[in-house]
Protein backbone atom coordinates (compact mmCIF):
# COMPACT_ATOMS: atom_id res chain seq x y z
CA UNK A 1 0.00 0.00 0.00
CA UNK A 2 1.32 3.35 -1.24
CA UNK A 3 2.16 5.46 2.02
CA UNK A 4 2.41 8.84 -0.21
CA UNK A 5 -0.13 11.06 -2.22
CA UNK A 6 1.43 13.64 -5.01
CA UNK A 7 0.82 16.99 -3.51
CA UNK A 8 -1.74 19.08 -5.01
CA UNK A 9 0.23 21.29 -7.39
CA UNK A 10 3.79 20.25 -7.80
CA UNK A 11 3.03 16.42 -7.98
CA UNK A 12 5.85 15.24 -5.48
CA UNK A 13 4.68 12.59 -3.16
CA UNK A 14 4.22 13.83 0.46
CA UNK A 15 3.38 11.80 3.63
CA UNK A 16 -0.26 10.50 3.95
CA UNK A 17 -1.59 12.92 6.57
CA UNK A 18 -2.39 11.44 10.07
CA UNK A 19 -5.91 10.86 11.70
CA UNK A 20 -7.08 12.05 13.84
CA UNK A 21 -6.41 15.80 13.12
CA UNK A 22 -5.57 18.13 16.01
CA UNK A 23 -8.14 21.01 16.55
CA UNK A 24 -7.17 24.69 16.37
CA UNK A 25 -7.00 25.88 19.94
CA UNK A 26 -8.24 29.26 19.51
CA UNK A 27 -10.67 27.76 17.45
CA UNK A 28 -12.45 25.04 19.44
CA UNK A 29 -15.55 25.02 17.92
CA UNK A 30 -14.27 24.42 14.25
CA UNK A 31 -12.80 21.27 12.82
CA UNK A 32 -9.20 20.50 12.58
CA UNK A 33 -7.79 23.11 9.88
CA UNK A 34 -6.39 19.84 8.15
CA UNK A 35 -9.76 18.38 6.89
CA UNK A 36 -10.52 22.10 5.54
CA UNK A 37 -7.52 21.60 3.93
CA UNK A 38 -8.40 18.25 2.58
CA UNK A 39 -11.94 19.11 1.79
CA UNK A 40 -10.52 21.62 -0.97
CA UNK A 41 -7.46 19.89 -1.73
CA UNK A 42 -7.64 15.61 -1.79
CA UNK A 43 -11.55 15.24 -0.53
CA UNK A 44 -11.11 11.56 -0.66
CA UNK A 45 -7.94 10.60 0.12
CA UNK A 46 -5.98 7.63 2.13
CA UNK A 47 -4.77 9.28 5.63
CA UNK A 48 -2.74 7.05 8.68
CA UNK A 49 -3.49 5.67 12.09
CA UNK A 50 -1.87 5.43 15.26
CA UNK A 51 -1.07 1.57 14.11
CA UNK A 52 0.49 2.30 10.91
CA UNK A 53 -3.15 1.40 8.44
CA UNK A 54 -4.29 3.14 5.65
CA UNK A 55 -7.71 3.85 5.22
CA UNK A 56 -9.44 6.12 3.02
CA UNK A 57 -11.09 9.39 4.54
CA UNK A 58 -13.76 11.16 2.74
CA UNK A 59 -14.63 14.71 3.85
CA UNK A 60 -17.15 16.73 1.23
CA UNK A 61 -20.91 16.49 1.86
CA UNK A 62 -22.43 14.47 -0.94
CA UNK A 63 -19.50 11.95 -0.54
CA UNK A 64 -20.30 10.90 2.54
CA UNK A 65 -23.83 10.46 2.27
CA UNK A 66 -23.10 8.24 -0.87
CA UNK A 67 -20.75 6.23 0.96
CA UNK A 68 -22.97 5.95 3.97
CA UNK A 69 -25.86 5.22 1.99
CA UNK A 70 -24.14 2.18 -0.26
CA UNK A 71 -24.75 -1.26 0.86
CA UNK A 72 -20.73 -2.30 -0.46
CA UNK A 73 -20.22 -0.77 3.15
CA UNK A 74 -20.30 -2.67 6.50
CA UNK A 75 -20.85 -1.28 9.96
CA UNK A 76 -19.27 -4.78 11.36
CA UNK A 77 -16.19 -3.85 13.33
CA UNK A 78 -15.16 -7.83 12.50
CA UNK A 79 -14.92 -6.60 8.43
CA UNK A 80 -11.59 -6.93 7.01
CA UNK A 81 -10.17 -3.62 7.00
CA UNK A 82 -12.73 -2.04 9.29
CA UNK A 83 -10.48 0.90 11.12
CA UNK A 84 -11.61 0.06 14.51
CA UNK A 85 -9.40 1.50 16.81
CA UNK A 86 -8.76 4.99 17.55
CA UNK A 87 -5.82 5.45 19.66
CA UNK A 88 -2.95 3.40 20.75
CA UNK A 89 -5.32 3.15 23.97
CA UNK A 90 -7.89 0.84 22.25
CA UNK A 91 -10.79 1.75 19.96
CA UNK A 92 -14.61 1.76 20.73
CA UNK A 93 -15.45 -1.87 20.90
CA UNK A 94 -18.04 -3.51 18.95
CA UNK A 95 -21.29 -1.40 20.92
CA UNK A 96 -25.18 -3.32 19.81
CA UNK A 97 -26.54 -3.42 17.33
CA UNK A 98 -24.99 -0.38 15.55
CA UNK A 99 -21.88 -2.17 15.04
CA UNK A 100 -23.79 -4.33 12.87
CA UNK A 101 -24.76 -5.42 9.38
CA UNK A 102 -28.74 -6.14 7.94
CA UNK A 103 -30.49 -8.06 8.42
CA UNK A 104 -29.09 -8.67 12.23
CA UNK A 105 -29.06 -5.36 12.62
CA UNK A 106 -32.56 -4.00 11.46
CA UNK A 107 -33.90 -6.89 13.27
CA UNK A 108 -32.52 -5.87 16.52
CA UNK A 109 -32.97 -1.92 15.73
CA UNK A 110 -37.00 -2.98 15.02
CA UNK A 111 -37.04 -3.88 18.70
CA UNK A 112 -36.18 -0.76 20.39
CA UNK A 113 -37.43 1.98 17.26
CA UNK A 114 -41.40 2.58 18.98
CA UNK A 115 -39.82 4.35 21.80
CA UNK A 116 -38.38 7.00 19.81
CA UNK A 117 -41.21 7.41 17.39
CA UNK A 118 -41.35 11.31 17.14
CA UNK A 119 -45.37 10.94 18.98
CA UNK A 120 -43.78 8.46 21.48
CA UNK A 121 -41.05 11.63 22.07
CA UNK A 122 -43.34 14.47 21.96
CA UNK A 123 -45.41 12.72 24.42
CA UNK A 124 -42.43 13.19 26.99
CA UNK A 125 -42.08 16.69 26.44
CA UNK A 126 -44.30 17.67 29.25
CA UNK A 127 -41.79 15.45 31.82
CA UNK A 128 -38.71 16.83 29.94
CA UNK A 129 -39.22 20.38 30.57
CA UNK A 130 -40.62 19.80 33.99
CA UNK A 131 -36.76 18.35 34.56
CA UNK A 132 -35.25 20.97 32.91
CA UNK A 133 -37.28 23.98 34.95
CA UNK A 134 -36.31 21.67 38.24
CA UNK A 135 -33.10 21.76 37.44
CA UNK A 136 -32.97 25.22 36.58
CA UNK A 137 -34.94 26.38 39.70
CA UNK A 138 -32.16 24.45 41.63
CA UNK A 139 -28.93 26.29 40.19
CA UNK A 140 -30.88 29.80 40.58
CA UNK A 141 -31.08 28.74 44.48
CA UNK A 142 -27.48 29.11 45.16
CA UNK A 143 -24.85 31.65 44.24
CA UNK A 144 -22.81 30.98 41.12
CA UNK A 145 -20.52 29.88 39.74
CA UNK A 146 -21.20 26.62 39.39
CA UNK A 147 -20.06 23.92 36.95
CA UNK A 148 -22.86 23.33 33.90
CA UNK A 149 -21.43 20.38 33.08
CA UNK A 150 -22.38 18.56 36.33
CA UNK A 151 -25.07 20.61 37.37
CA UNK A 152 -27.27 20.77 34.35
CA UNK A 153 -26.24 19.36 30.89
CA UNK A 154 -25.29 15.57 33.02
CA UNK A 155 -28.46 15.43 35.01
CA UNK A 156 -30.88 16.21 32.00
CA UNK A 157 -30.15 13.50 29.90
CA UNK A 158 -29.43 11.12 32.87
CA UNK A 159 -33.43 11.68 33.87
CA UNK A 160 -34.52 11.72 30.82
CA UNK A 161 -33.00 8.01 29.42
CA UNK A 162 -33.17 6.55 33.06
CA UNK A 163 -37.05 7.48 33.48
CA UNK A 164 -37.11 6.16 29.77
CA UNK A 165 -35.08 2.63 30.12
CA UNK A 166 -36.43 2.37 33.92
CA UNK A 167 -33.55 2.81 35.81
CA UNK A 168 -33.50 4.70 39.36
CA UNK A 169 -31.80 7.89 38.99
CA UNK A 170 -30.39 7.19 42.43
CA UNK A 171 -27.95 5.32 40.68
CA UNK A 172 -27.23 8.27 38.35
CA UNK A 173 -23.35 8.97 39.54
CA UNK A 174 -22.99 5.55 39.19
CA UNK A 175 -23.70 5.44 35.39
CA UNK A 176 -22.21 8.69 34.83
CA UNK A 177 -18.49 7.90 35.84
CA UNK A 178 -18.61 4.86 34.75
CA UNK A 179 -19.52 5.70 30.56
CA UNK A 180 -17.05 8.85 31.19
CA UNK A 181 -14.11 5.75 31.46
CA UNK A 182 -15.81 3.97 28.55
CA UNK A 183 -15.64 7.12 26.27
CA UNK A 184 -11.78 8.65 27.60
CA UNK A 185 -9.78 8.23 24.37
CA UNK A 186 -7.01 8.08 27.19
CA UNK A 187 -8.29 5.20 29.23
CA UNK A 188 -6.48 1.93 28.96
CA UNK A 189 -8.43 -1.34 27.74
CA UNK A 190 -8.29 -2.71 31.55
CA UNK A 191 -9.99 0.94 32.33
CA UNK A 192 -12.90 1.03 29.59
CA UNK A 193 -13.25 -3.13 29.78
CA UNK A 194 -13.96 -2.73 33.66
CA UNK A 195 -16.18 0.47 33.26
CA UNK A 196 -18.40 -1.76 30.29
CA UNK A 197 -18.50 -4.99 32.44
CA UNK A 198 -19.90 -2.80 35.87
CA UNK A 199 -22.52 -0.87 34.05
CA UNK A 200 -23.52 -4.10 31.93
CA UNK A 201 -23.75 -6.33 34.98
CA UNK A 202 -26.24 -4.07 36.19
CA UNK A 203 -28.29 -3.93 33.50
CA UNK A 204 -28.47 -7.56 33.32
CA UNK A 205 -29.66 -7.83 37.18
CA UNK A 206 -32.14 -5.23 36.04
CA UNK A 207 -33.12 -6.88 33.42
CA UNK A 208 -33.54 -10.07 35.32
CA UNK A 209 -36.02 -8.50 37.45
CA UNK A 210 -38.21 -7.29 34.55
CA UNK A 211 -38.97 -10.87 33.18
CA UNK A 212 -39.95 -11.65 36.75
CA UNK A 213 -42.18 -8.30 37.10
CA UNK A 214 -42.38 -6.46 34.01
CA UNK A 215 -43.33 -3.00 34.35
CA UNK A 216 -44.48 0.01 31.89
CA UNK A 217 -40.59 1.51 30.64
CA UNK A 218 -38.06 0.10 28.04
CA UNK A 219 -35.86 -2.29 29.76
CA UNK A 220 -39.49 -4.45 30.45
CA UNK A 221 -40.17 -4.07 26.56
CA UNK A 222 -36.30 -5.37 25.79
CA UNK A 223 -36.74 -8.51 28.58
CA UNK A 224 -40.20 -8.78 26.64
CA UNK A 225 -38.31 -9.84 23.32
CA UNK A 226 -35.88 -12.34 25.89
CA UNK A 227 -39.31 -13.95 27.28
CA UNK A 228 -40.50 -14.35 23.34
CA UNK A 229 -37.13 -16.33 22.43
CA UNK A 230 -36.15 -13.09 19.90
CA UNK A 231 -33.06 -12.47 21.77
CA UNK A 232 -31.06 -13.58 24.69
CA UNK A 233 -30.42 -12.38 28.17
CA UNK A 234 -26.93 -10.81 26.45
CA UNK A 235 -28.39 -9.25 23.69
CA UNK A 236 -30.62 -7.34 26.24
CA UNK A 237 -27.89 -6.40 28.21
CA UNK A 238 -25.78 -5.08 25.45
CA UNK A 239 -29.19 -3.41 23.65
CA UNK A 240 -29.88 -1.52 27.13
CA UNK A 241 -26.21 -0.44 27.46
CA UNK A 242 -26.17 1.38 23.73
CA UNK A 243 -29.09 2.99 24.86
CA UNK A 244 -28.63 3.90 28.19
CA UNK A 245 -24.76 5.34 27.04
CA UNK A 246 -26.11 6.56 23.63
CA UNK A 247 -29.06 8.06 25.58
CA UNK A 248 -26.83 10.87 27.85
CA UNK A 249 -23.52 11.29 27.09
CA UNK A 250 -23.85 12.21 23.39
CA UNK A 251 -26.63 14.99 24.79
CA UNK A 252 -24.95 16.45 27.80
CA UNK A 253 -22.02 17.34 25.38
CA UNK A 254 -24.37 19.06 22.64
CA UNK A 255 -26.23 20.97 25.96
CA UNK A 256 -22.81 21.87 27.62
CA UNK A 257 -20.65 22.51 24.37
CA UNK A 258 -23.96 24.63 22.60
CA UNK A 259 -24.32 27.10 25.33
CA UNK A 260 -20.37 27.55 25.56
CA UNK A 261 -20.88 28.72 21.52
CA UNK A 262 -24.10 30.55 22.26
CA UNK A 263 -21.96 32.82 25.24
CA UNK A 264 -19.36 32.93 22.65
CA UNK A 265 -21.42 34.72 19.74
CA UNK A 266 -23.94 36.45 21.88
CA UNK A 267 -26.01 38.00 18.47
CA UNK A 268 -27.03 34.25 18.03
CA UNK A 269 -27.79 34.05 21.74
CA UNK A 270 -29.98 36.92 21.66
CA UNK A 271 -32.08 35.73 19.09
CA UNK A 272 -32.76 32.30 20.52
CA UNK A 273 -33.28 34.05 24.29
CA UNK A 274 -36.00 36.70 22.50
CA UNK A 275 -37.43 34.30 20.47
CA UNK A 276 -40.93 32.32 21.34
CA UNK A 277 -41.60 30.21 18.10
CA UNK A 278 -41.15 27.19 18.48
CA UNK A 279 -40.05 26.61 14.89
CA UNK A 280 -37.59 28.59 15.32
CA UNK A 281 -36.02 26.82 18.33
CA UNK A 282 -35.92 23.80 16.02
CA UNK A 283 -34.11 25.42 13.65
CA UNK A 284 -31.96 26.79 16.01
CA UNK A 285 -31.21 22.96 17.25
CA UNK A 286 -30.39 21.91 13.98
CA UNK A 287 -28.14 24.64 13.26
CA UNK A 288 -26.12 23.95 16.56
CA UNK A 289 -25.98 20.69 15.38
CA UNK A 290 -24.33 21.53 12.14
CA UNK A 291 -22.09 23.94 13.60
CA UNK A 292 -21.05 21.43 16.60
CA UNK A 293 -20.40 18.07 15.46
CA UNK A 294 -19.54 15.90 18.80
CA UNK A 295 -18.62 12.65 16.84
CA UNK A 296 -15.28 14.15 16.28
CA UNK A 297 -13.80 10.85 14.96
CA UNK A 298 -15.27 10.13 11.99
CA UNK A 299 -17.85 7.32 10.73
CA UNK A 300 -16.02 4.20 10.24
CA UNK A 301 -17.03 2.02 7.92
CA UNK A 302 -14.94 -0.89 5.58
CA UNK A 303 -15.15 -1.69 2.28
CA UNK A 304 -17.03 -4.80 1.06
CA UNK A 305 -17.45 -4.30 -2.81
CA UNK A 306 -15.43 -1.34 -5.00
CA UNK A 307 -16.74 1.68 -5.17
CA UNK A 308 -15.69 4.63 -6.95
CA UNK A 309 -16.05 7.99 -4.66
CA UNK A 310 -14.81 11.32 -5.74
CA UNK A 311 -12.80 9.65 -8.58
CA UNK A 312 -11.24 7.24 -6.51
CA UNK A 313 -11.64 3.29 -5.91
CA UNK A 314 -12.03 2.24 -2.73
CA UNK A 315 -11.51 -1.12 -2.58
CA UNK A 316 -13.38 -4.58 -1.05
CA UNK A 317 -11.35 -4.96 1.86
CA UNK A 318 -10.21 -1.31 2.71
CA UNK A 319 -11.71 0.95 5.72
CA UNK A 320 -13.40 4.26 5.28
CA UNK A 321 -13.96 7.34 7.74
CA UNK A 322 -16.48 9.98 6.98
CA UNK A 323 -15.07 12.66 9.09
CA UNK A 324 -18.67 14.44 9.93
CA UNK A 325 -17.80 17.28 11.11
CA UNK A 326 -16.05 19.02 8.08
CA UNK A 327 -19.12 17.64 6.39
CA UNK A 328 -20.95 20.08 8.54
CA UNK A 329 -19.06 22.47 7.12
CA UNK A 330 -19.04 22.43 3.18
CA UNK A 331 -19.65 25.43 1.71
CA UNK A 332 -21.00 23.46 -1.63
CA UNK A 333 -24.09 22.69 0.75
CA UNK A 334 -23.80 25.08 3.86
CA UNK A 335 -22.81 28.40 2.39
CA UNK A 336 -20.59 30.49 5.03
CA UNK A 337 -19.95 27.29 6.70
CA UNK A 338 -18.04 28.42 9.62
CA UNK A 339 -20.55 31.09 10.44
CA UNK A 340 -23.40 29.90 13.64
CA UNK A 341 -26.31 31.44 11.53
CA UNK A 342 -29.46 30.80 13.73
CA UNK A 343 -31.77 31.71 11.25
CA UNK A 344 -30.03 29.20 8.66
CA UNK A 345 -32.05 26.18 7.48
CA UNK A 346 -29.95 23.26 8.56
CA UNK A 347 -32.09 20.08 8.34
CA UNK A 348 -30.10 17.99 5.91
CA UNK A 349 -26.62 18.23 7.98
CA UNK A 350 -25.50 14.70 8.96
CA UNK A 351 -25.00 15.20 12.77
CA UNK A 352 -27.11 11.85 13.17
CA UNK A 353 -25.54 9.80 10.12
CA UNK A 354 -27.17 8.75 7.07
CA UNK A 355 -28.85 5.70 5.89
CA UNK A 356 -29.70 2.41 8.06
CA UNK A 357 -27.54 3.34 10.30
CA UNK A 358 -28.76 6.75 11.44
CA UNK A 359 -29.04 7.43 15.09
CA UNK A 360 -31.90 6.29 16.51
CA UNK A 361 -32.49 8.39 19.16
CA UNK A 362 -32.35 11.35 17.38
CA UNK A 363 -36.09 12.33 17.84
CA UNK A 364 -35.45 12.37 21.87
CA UNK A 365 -32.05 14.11 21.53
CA UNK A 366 -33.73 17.13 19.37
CA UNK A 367 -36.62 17.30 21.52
CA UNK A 368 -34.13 17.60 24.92
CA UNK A 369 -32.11 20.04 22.91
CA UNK A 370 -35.36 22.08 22.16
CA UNK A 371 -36.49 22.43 25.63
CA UNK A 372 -32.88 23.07 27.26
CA UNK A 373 -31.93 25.76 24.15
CA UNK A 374 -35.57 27.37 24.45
CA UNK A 375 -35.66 27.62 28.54
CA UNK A 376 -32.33 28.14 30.10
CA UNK A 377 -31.60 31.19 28.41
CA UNK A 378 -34.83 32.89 29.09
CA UNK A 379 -34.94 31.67 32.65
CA UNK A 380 -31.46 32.71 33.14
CA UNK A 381 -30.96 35.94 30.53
CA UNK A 382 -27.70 36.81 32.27
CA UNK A 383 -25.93 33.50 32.00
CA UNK A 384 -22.01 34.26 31.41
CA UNK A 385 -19.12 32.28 31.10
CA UNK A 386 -17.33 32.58 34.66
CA UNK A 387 -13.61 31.53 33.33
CA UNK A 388 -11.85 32.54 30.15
CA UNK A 389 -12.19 30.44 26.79
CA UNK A 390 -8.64 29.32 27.10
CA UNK A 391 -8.98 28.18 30.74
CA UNK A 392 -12.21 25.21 29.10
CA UNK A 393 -11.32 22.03 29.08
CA UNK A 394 -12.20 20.33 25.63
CA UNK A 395 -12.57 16.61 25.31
CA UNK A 396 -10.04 16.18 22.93
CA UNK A 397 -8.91 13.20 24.82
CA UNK A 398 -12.29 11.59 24.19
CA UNK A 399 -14.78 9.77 21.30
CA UNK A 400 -17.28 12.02 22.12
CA UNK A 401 -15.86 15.90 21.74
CA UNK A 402 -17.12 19.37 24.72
CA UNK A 403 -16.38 20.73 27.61
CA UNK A 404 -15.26 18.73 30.80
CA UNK A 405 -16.26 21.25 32.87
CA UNK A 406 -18.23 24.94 32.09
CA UNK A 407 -18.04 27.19 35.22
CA UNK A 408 -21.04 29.68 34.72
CA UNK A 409 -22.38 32.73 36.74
CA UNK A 410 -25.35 35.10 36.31
């Protein structure tokens, strides 16, 4: 495998670039200047891991949603030439169902889709903002600062998939520090491996006790399809841990790392704070989505048929990352990319994926995002950062990109 590419105007070969990219640090809401780079330059091009591999990385738009969309791709982490891992450290691990190919996987995704159902969602709305307005009520009872992070953007997601799966929030911190180790780039396989087996040998007790009393949430419907013979006990277990770790981290980032941008370009934050349509809020969601892009690592997919992207073959047996985030930000779809334009109609970024493998929980994650973006701002109009932007931590040491911690006064 050639570890050079011709450069884009003289022709000499140059080193394959690496991947991942480093981020800009006065500029940690952007992508890595590199994939701009790339996006003008080599769009589809082969880059290199940690481990020495070679697999292609596409970065415009309409490339990636062909790729994603193409059934010569597989999801299966077990494909030859799948790029699994993403650091020295160990990679993400095969996670459900969305590590998987059809028909296994749209036969497991079938279980657990009625939950999300956008009526399903919007019937939670009441109980979401109720959470939220609790939550808000109990910062504005004590003087700031006070960390975001840990006091708001954790907790809402944590009640929110908890009263959704069925499991007591009294165990909250307990689910919380463990899927922060599962997620640290930086954590060592002994680390994340320990983390997984904790939180999934609790969910398996749970899930014991539904098929002895079931009761009206999630994990009952899951230890439903175990009592029908559809899936095992293991299955269940692994099914309720995607969606229990899918169902709070992802969301606490976009609620921490949002507001941090919103505070940053306070026109934008004006508009969504004096603003009552609830249309617009949407929109507003789905531009923040575009803009922030928390799956900083790319899709990763390998290659089980040829398939000619961008003028180039990718071949049966190489991997493939759609880095999503420069995606986000091509000005052939998204004109003025790097601009947060509240007012802009965002729908078709690809902050949730593309084709079978979409996320689905992205009905519950908009609908959170909706009532956090259209109520803390308004409830708390003189929110302010209470450090400088160069004193935030940013995950960049993590799968899952924001803030580790957002000290805030008012």
């Amino acid at each position: 495998m050639a570890d050079t590419l011709a450069g884009p105007a003289s022709g000499t070969p140059q080193p394959l670039p690496e991947f991942p990219m480093p981020r800009e640090a006065r500029c940690p809401f952007d992508p890595p200047p590199a994939l701009k780079d790339l996006q003008e330059q080599a769009p589809v091009t082969k880059v290199r891991l940690w481990d020495g591999s070679e697999p292609w990385l596409v970065t415009r738009y309409a490339d990636q949603r062909t790729v994603l969309g193409d059934p010569r791709v597989s999801a299966d982490t077990d494909s030859p030439g799948y790029p699994t891992k993403a650091s020295p450290e160990g990679g993400e691990g095969k996670l459900g169902f969305i590590m998987m190919d059809d028909p296994e996987h749209a036969r497991l995704r079938r279980m657990v889709t009625a939950p999300f159902a956008i009526k399903r969602v919007e019937a939670l709305r009441p109980a979401v903002q109720k959470i939220v307005d609790d939550l808000i009520d109990g910062l504005l009872g004590r003087p700031g600062p006070v960390d975001l992070v840990e006091e708001f953007a954790l907790p809402v997601p944590s009640l929110v998939i908890c009263e959704l799966l069925g499991v007591p929030y009294d165990d909250h911190a307990f689910f919380q520090d463990n899927t922060k180790t599962m997620v640290h780039r930086d954590a060592t396989p002994e680390q994340r491996g320990r983390a997984s087996r904790e939180v999934a040998g609790y969910l398996a007790a749970l899930i014991g006790k539904r098929l002895a009393e079931p009761r009206d949430d999630l994990l009952s419907s899951i230890a439903g399809r175990v009592t029908a013979g559809e899936i095992d006990h293991q299955q269940a277990t692994e099914m309720a841990l995607l969606l229990l770790i899918a169902g709070h981290e992802t969301t606490a980032n976009m609620i921490a790392l949002g507001t941090l941008a919103l505070l940053r370009n306070p026109d934008q934050l004006a508009l969504l704070r004096e603003n009552d349509d609830p249309k617009f809020v949407a929109g507003a969601v789905e531009e923040l989505l575009r803009y922030l892009h928390i799956t900083h690592l790319g899709r990763r997919r390998a290659v089980t048929g040829d398939i000619e992207i961008g003028g180039q073959v990718l071949r049966a047996g190489e991997g493939v990352i759609m880095a999503n985030e420069i995606a986000n930000r091509d000005p052939e779809v998204f004109p003025d990319p790097d601009r947060l334009d509240l007012t802009r109609d965002a729908r078709r970024h690809v902050a949730f994926g593309f084709g079978v493998h979409q996320c689905l929980g992205q009905p519950l994650a908009r609908m959170e995002l909706q009532v956090v973006y259209g109520t803390l701002y308004k409830r708390i109009p003189t929110l302010k950062p209470a450090c400088a932007l160069e004193d935030v931590r940013f995950k960049n040491d993590a799968f899952i990109y924001g803030v580790h911690e957002l000290p805030v006064s008012w």
